[in-house]
N, C-alpha and C. Protein backbone atom coordinates (compact mmCIF):
# COMPACT_ATOMS: atom_id res chain seq x y z
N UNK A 1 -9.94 160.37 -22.97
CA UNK A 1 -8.83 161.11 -22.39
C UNK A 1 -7.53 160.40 -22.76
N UNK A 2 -6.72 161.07 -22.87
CA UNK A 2 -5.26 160.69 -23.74
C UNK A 2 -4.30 160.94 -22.45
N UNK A 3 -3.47 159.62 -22.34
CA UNK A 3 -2.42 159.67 -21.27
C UNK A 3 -1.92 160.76 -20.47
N UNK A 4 -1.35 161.37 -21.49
CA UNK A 4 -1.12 162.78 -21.15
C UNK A 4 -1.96 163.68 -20.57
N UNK A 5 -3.42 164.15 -20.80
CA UNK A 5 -4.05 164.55 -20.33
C UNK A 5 -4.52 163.95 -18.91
N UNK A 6 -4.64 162.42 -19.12
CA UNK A 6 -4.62 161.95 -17.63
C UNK A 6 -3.35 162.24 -16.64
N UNK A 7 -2.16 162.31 -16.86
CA UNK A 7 -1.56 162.52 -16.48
C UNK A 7 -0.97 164.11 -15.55
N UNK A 8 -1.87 165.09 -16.85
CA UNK A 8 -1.97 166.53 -15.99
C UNK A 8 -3.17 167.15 -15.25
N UNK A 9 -4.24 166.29 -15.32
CA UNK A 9 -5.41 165.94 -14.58
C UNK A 9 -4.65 165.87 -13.02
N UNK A 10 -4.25 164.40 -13.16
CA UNK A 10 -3.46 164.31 -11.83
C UNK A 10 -2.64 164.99 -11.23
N UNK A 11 -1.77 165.35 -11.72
CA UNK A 11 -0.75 166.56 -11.40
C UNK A 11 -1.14 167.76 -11.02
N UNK A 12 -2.87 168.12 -11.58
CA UNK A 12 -3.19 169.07 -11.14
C UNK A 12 -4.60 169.21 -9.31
N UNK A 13 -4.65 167.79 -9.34
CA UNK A 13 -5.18 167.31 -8.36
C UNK A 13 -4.46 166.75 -6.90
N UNK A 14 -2.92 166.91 -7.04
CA UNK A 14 -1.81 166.65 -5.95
C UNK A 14 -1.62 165.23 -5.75
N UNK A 15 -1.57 164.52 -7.05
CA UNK A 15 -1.40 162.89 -7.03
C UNK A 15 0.02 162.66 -7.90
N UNK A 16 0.48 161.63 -6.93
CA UNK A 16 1.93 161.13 -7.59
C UNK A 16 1.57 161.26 -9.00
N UNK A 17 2.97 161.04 -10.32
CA UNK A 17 2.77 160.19 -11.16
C UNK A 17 2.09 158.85 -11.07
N UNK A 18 1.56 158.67 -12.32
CA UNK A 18 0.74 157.21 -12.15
C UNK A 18 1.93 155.95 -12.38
N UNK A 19 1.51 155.04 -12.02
CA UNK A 19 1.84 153.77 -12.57
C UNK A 19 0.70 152.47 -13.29
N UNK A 20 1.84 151.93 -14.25
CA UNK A 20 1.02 151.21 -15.24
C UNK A 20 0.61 149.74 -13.93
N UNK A 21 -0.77 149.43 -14.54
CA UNK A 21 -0.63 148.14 -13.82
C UNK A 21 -1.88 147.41 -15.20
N UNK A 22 -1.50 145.85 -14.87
CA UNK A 22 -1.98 145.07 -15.74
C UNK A 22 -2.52 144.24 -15.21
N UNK A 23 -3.91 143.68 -15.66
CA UNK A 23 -4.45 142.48 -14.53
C UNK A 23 -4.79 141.45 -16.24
N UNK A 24 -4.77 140.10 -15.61
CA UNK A 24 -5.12 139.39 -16.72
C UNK A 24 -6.55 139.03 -16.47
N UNK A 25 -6.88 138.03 -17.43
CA UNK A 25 -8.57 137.95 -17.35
C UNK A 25 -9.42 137.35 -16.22
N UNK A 26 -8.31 136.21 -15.79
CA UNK A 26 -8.89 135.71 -14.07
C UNK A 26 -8.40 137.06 -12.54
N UNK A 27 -8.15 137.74 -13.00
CA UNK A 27 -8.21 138.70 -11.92
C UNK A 27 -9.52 139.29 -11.15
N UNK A 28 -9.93 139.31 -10.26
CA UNK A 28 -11.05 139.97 -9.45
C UNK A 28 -10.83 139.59 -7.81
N UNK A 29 -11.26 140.34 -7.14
CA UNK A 29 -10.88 140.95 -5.66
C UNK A 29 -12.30 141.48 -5.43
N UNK A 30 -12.41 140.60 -4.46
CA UNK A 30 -13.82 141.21 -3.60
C UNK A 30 -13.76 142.24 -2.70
N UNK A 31 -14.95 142.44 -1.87
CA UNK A 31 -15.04 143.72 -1.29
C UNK A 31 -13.81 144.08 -0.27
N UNK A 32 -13.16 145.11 -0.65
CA UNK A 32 -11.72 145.88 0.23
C UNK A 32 -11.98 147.67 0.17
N UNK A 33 -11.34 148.20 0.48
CA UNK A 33 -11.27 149.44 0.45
C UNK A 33 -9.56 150.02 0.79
N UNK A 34 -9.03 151.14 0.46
CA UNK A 34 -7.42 151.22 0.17
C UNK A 34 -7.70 152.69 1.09
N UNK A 35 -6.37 152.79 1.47
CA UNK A 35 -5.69 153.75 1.93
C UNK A 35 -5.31 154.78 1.65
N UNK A 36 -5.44 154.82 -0.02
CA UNK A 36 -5.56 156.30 -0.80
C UNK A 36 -6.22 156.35 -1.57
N UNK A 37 -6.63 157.15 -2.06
CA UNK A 37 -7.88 157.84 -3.11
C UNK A 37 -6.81 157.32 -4.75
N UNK A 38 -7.84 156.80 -5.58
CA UNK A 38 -7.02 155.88 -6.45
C UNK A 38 -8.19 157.04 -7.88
N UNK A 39 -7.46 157.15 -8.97
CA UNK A 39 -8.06 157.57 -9.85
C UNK A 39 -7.36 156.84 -11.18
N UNK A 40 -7.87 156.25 -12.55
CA UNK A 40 -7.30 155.56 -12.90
C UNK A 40 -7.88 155.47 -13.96
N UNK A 41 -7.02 155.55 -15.31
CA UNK A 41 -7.17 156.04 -16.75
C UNK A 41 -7.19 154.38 -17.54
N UNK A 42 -8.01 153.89 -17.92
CA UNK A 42 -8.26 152.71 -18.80
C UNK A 42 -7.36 152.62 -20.27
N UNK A 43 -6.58 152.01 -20.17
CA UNK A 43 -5.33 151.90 -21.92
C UNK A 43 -6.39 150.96 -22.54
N UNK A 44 -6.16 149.57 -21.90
CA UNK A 44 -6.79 148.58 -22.85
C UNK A 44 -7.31 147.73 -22.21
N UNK A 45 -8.45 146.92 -22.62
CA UNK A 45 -9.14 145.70 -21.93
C UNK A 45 -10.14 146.86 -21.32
N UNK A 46 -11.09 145.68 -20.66
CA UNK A 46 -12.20 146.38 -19.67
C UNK A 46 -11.86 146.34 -17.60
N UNK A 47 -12.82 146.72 -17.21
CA UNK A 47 -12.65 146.49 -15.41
C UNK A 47 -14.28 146.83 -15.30
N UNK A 48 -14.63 146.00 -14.19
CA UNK A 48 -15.93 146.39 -13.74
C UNK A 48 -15.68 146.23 -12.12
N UNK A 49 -16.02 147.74 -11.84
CA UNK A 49 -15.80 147.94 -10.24
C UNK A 49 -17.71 147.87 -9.75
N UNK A 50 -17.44 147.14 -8.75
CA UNK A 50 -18.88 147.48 -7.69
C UNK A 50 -18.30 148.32 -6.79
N UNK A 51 -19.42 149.40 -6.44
CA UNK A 51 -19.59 150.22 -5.27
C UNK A 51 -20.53 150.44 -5.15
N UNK A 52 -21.01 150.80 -3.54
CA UNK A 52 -22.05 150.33 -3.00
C UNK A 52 -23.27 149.50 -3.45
N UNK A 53 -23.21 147.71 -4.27
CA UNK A 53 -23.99 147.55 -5.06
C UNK A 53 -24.33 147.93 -6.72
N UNK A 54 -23.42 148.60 -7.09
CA UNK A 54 -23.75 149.42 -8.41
C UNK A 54 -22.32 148.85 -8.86
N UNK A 55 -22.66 148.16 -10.23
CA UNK A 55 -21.63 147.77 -10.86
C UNK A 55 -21.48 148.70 -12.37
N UNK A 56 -20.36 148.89 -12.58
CA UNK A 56 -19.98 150.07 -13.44
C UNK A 56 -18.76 149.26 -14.24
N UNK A 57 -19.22 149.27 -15.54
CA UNK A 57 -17.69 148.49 -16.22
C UNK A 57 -17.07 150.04 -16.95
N UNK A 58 -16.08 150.22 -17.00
CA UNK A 58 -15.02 150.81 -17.44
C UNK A 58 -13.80 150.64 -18.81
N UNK A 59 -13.69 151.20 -19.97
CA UNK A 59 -13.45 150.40 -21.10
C UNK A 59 -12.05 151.72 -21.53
N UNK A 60 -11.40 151.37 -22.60
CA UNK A 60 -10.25 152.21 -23.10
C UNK A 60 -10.91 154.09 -23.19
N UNK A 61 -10.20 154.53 -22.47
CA UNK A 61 -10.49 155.84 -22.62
C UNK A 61 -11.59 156.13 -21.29
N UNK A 62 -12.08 154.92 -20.50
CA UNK A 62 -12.62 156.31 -19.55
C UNK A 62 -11.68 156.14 -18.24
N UNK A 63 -12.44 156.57 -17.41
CA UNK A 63 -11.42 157.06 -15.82
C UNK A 63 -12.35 156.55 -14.69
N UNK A 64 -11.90 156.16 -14.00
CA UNK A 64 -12.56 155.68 -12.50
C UNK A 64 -11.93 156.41 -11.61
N UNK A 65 -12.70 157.04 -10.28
CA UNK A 65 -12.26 157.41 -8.83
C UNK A 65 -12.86 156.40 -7.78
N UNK A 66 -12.08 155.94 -6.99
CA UNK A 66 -12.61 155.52 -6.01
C UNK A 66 -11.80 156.08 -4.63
N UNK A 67 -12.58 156.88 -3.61
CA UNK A 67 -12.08 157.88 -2.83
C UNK A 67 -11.17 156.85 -1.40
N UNK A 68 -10.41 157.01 -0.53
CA UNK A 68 -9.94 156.02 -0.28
C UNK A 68 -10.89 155.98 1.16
N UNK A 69 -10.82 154.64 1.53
CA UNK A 69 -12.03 153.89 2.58
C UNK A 69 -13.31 153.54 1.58
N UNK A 70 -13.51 153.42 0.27
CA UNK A 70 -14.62 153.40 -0.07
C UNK A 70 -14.49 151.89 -0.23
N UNK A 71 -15.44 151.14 0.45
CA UNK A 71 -15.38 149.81 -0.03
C UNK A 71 -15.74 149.27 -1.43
N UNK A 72 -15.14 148.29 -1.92
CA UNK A 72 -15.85 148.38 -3.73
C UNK A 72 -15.00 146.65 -3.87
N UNK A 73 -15.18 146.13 -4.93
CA UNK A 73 -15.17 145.10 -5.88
C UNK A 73 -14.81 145.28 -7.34
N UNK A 74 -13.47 144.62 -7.78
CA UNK A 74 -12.86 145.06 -8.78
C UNK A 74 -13.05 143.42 -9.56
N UNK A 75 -12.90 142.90 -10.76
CA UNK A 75 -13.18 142.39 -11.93
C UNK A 75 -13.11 142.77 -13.29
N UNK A 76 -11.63 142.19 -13.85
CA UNK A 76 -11.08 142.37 -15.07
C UNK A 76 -11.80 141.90 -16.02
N UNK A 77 -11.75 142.50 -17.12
CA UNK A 77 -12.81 142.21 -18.28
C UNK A 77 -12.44 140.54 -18.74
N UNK A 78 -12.81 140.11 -20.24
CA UNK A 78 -12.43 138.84 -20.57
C UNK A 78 -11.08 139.11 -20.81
N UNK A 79 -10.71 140.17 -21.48
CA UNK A 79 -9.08 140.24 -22.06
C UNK A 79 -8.28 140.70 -21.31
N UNK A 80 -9.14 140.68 -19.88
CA UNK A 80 -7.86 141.55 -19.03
C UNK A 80 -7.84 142.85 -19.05
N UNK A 81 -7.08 143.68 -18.34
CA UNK A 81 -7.32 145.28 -18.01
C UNK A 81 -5.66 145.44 -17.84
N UNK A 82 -5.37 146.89 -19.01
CA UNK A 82 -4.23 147.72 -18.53
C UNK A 82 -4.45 148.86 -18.17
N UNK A 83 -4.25 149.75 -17.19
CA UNK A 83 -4.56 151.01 -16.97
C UNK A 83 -3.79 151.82 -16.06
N UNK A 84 -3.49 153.15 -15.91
CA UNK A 84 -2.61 154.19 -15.61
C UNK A 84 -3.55 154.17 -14.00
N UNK A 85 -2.89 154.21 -13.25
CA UNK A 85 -3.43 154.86 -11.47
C UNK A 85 -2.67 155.05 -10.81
N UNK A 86 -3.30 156.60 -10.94
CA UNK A 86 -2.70 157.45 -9.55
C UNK A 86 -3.18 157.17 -8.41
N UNK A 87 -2.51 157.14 -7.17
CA UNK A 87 -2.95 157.05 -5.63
C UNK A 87 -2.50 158.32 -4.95
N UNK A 88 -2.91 158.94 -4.09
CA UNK A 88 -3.01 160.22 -3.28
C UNK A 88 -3.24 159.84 -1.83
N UNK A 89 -2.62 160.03 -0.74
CA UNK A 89 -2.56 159.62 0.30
C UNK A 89 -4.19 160.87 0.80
N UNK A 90 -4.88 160.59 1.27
CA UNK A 90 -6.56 161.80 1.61
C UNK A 90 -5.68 163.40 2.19
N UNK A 91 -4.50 162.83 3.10
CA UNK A 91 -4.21 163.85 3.21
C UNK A 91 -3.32 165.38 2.36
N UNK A 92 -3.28 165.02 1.21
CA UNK A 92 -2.73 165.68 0.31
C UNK A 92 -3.97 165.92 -0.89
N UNK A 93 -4.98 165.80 -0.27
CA UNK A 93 -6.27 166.68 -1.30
C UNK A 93 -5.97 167.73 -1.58
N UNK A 94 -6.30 168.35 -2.15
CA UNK A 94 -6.64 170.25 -2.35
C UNK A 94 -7.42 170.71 -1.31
């Protein structure tokens, strides 16, 4: 998926514009859960999220949801992770 397309994905799902965020290679955060439903387009580097137990790495070009209250575990690849995420407060679903 190409920026743009992530971008009208979101727009068509009732989520802000995204913002860029960058983690370097010592980045990882244990189990939390957020306040809005986070969906989030991979540029460059890897991320490997756990949820419930199930670890899922994520690489340039795919997309992660994690719905908000979902508890999970985030971990930046070796080179670090850049990637596009939108946040949506639950109450502004469709």
């Amino acid at each position: 998926m190409t920026p743009e397309e992530f971008k009208l994905e979101l727009a068509a799902h009732r989520f802000p514009p995204p913002v860029l965020v960058s983690r370097d290679a010592t980045y990882a955060l244990g189990d939390h859960a957020h306040d809005f439903d986070a969906c989030a387009l991979i540029l460059e580097g890897e991320i490997t999220l756990t949820l419930a137990g199930v670890a899922t790495t994520y690489a340039a070009g795919d997309v992660f949801r994690v719905p908000a209250g979902q508890v999970h575990e985030e971990q930046a690849g070796a080179a670090g992770v850049q990637y596009l995420a939108g946040r949506r407060d639950p109450k502004d679903r469709p």
